[in-house]
C-alpha atoms as a PDB file:
ATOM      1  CA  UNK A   1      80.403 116.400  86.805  1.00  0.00           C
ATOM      2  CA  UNK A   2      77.906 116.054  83.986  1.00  0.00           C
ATOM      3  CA  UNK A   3      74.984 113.356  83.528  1.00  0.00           C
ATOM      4  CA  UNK A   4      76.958 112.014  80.692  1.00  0.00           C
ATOM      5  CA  UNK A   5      80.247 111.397  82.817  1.00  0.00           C
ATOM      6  CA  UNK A   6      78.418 109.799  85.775  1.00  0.00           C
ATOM      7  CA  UNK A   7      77.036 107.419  83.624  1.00  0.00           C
ATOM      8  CA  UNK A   8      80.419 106.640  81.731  1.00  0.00           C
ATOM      9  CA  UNK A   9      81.693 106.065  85.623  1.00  0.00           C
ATOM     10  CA  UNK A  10      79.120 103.725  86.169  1.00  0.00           C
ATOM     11  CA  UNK A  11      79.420 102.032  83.500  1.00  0.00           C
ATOM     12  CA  UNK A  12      83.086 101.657  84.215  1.00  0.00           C
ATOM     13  CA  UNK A  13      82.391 100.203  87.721  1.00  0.00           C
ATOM     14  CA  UNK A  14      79.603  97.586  85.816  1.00  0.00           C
ATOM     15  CA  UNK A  15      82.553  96.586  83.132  1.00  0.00           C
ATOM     16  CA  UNK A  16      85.133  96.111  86.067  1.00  0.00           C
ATOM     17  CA  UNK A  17      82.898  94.434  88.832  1.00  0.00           C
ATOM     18  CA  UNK A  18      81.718  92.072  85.367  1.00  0.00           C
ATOM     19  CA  UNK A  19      85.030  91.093  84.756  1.00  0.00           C
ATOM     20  CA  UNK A  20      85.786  90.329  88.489  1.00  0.00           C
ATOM     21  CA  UNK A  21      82.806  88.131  88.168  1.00  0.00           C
ATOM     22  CA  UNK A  22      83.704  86.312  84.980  1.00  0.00           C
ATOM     23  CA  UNK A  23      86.791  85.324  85.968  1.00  0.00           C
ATOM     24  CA  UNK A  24      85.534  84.108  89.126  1.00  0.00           C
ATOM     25  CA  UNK A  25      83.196  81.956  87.977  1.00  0.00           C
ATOM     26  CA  UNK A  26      85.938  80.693  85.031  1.00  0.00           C
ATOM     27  CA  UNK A  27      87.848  79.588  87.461  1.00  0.00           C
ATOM     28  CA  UNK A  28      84.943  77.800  89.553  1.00  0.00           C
ATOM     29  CA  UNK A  29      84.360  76.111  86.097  1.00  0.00           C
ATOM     30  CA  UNK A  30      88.217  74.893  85.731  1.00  0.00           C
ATOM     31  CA  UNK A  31      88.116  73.480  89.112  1.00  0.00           C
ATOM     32  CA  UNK A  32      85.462  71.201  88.099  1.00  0.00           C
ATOM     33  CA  UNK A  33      83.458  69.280  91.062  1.00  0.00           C
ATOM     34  CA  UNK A  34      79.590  68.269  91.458  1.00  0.00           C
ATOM     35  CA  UNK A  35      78.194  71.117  90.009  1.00  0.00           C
ATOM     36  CA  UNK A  36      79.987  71.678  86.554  1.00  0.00           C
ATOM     37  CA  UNK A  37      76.867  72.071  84.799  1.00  0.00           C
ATOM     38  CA  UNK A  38      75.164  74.659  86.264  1.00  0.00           C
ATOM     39  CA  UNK A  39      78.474  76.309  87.157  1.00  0.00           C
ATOM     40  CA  UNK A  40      78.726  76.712  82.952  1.00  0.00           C
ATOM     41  CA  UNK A  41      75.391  77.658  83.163  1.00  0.00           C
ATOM     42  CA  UNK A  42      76.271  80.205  84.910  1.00  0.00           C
ATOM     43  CA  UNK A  43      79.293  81.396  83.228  1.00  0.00           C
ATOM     44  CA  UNK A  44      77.492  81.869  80.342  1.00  0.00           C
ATOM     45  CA  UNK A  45      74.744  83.860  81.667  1.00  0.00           C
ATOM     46  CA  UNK A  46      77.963  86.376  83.558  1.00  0.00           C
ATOM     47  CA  UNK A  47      79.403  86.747  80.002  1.00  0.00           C
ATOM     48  CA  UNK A  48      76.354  87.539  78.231  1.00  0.00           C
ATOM     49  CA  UNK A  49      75.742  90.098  80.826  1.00  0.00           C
ATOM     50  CA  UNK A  50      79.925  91.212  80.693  1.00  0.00           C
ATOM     51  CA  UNK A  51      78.953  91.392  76.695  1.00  0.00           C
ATOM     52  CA  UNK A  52      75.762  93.759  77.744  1.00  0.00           C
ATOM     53  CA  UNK A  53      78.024  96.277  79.943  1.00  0.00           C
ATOM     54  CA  UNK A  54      81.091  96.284  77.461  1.00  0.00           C
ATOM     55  CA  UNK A  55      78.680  97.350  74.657  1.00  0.00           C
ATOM     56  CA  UNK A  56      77.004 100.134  77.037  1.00  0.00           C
ATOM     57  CA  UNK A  57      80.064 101.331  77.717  1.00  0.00           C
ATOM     58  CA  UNK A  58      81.428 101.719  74.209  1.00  0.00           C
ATOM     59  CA  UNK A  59      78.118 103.057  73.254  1.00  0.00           C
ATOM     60  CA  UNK A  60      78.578 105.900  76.017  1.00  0.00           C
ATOM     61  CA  UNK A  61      81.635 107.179  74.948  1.00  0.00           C
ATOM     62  CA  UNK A  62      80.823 107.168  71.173  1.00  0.00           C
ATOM     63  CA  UNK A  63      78.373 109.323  72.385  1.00  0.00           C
ATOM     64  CA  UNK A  64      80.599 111.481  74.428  1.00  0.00           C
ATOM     65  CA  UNK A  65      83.028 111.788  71.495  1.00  0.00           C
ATOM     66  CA  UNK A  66      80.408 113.000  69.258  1.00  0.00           C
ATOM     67  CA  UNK A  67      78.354 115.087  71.401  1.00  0.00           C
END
């Protein structure tokens, strides 16, 4: 397995786990409770992070595509 193709797996795994994560955490959010601030708080960080691992990935398999 090449460099390139470990990383695309790993990436994979990041966008995946990410999600998991996101979801999570939305539905900690919907619940609401004592902590509704922070939980958004948090939310917000997971997605920007979710946003950080979608773009790697895309950006890795441009790059495989083109070479």
């Amino acid at each position: 397995m090449s460099h390139d193709s470990e990383r695309v797996i790993l990436a994979r795994h990041h966008v995946a786990k990410g999600r998991q994560i996101v979801e999570r955490q939305q539905r900690m959010v919907s619940k609401g409770g004592a902590n509704t601030a922070e939980a958004l708080k948090l939310l917000a960080l997971f997605e920007t992070t979710q946003k950080i691992f979608e773009d790697d990935l895309e950006r890795l398999l441009r790059e495989e595509r083109n070479g």
